[in-house]
C-alpha atoms as a PDB file:
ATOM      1  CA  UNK A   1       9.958 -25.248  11.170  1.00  0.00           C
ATOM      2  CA  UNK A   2       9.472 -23.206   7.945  1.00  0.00           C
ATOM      3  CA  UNK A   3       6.237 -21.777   9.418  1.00  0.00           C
ATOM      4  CA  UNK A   4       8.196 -21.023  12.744  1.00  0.00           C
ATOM      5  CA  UNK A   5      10.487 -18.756  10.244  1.00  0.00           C
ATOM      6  CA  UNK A   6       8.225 -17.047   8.650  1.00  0.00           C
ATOM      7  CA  UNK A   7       6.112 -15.754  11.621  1.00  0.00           C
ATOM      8  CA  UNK A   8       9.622 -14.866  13.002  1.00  0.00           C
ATOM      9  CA  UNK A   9      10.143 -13.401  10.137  1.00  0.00           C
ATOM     10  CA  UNK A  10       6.475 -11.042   9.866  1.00  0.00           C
ATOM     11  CA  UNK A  11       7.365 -10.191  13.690  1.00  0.00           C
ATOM     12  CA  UNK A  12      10.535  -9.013  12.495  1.00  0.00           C
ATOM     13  CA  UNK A  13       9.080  -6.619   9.840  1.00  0.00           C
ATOM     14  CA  UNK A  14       6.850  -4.847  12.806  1.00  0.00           C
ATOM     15  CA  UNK A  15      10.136  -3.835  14.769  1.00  0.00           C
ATOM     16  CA  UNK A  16      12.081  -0.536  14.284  1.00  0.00           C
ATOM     17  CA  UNK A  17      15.294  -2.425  13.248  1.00  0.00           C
ATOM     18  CA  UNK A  18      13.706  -4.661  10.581  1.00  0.00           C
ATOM     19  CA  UNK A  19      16.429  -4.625   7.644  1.00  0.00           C
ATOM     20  CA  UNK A  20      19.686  -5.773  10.651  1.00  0.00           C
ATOM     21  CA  UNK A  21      17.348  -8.119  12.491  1.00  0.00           C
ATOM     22  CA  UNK A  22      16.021  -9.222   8.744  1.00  0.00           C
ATOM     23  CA  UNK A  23      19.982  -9.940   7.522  1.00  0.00           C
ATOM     24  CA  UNK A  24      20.651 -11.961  10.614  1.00  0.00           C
ATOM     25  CA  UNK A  25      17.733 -14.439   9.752  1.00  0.00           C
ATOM     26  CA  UNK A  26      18.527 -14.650   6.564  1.00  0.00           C
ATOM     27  CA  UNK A  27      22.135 -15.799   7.769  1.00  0.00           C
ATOM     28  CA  UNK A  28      21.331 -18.214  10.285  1.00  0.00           C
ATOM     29  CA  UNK A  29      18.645 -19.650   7.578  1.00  0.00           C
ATOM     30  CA  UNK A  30      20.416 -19.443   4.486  1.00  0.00           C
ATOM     31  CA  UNK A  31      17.006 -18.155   3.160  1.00  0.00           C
ATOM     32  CA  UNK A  32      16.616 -14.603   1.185  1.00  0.00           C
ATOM     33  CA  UNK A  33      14.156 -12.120   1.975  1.00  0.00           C
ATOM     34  CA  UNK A  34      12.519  -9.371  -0.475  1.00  0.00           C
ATOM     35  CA  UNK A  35      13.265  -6.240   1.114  1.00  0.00           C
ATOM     36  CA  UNK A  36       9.627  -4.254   1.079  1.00  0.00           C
ATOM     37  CA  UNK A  37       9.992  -0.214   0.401  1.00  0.00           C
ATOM     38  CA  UNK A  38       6.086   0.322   0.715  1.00  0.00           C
ATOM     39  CA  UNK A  39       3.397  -0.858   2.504  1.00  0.00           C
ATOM     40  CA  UNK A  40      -0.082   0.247   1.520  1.00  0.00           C
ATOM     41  CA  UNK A  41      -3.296  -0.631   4.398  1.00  0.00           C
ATOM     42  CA  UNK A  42      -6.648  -1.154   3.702  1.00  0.00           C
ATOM     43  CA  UNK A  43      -8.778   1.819   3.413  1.00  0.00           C
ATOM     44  CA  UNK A  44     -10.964   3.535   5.778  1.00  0.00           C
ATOM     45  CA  UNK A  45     -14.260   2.923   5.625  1.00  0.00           C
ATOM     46  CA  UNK A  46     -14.661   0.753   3.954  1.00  0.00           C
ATOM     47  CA  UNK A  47     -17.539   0.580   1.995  1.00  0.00           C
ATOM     48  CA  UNK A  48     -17.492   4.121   1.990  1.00  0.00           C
ATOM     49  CA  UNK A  49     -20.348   6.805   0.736  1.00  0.00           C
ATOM     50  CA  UNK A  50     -18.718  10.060   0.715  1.00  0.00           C
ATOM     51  CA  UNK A  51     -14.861   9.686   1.320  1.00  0.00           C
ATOM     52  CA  UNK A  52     -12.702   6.883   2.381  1.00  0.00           C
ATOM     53  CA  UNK A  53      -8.713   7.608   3.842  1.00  0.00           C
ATOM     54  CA  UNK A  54      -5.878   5.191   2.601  1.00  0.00           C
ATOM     55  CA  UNK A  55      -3.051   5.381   4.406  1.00  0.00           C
ATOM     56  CA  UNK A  56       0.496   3.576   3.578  1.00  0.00           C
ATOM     57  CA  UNK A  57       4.117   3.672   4.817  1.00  0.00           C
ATOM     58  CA  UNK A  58       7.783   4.271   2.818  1.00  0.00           C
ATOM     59  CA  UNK A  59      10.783   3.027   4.387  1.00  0.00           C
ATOM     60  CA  UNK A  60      12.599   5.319   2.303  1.00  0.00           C
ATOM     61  CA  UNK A  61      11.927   8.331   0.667  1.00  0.00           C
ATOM     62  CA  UNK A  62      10.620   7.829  -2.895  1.00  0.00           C
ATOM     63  CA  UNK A  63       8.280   9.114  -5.783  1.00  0.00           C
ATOM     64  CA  UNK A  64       4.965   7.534  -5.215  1.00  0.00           C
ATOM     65  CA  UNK A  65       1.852   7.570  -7.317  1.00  0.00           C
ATOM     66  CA  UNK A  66      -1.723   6.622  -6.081  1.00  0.00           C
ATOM     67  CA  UNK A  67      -4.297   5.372  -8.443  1.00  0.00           C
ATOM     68  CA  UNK A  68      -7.948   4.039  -8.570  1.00  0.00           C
ATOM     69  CA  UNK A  69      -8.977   1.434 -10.813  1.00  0.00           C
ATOM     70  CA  UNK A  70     -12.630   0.572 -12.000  1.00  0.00           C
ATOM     71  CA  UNK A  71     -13.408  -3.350 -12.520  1.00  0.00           C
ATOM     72  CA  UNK A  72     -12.412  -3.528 -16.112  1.00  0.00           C
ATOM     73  CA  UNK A  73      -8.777  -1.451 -15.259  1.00  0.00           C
ATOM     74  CA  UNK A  74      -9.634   1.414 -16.808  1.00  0.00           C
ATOM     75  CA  UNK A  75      -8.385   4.508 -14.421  1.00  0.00           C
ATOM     76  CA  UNK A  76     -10.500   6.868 -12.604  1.00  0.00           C
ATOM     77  CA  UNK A  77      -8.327   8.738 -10.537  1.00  0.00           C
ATOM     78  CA  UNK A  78      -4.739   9.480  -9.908  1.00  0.00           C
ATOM     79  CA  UNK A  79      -4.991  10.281  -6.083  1.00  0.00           C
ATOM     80  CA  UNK A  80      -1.662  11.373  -5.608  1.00  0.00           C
ATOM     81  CA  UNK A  81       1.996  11.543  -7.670  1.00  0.00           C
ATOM     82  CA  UNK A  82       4.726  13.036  -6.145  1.00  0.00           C
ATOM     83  CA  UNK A  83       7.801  12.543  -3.945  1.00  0.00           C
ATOM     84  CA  UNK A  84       6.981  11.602   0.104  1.00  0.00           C
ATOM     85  CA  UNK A  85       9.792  11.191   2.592  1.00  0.00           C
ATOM     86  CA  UNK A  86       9.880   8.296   4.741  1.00  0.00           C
ATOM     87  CA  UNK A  87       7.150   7.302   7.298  1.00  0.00           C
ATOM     88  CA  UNK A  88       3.545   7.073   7.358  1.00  0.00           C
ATOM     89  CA  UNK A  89       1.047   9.032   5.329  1.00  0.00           C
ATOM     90  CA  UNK A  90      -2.581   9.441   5.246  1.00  0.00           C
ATOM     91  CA  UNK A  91      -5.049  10.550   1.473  1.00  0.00           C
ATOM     92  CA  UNK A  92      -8.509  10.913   1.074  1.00  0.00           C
ATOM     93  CA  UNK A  93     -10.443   9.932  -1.785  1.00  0.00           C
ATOM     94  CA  UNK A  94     -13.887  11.300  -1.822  1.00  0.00           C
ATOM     95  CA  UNK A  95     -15.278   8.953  -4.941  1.00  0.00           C
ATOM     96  CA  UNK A  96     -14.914  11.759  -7.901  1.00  0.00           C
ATOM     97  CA  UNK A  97     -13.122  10.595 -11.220  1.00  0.00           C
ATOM     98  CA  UNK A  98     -10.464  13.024 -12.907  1.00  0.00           C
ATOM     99  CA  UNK A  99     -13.395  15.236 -14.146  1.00  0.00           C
ATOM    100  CA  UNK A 100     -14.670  16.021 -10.500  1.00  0.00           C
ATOM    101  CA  UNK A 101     -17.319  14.285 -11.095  1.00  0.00           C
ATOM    102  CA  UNK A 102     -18.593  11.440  -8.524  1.00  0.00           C
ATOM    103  CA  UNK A 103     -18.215   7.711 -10.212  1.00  0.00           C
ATOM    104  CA  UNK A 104     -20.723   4.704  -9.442  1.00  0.00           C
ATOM    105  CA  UNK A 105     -21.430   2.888  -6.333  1.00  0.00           C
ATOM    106  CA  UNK A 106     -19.283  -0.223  -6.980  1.00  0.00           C
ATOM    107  CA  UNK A 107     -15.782  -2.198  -6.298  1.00  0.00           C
ATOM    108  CA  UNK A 108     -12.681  -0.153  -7.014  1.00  0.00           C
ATOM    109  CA  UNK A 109      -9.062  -0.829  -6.854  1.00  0.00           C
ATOM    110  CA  UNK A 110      -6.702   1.589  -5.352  1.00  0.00           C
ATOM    111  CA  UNK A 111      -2.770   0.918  -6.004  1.00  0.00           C
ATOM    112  CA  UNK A 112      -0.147   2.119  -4.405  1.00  0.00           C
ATOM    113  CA  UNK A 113       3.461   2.135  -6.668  1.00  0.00           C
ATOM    114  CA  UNK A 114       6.982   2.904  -6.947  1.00  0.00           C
ATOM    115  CA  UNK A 115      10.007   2.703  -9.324  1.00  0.00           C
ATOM    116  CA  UNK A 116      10.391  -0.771  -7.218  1.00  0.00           C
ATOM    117  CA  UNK A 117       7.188  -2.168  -6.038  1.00  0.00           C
ATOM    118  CA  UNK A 118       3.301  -1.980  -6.453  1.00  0.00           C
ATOM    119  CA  UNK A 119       0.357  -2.852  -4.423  1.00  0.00           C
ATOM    120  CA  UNK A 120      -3.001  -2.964  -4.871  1.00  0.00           C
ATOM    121  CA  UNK A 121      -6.427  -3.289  -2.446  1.00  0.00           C
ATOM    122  CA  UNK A 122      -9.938  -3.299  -3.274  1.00  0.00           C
ATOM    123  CA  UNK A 123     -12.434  -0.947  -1.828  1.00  0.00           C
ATOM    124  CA  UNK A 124     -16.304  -0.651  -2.093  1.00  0.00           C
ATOM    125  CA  UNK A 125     -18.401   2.329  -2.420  1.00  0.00           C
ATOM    126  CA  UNK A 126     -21.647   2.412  -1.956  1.00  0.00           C
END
């Protein structure tokens, strides 16, 4: 049963009228949902050699920032910081650190953030 929820509940998420359809589950199950501002999608390509695109959704207009992480946290770039309306967006990252200059073949971690949420994927470039 719970499992029958859930998927009803990730089908629900992919329509247009998520947060209505969302509040009537939620009512007829007694159960609470976390209401998700930002959705961030694996990158593309990935591995990558000369630029990868990320691409992520708002639900709402909001101040976003978009970072990449090296293995041991430190930063390497800050993609992107600024305010986006709602809908779906598209950046390119073409491997360079803050100094322009292009970083190691290696795993990375991009994150995506908010005032509300953050998420975070891994990418390779080779």
């Amino acid at each position: 049963m719970r499992i029958a929820i859930i998927l009803l509940v990730i089908a629900l998420v992919a329509t247009s009228s998520t947060e209505s359809r969302a509040q009537q589950l939620c009512d007829n199950t007694n159960m609470q949902i976390k209401k998700v501002s930002l959705e961030l999608y694996q990158n593309s390509p990935n591995p990558f050699d000369s630029e990868t695109t990320i691409k992520f959704y708002l639900v709402n207009p909001q101040h976003i920032e978009m970072k990449v992480y090296d293995v041991t946290s430190r930063l390497v770039k800050t993609i992107v910081s600024k305010d986006f309306d709602a809908g779906e967006f598209e950046v390119k990252w073409n491997g360079s650190n803050e100094s322009g200059q292009r970083v190691y073949p290696g795993l990375y971690f991009y994150e995506l953030s908010s005032a509300k949420e953050v998420k975070i994927k891994r990418l390779l470039m080779l």
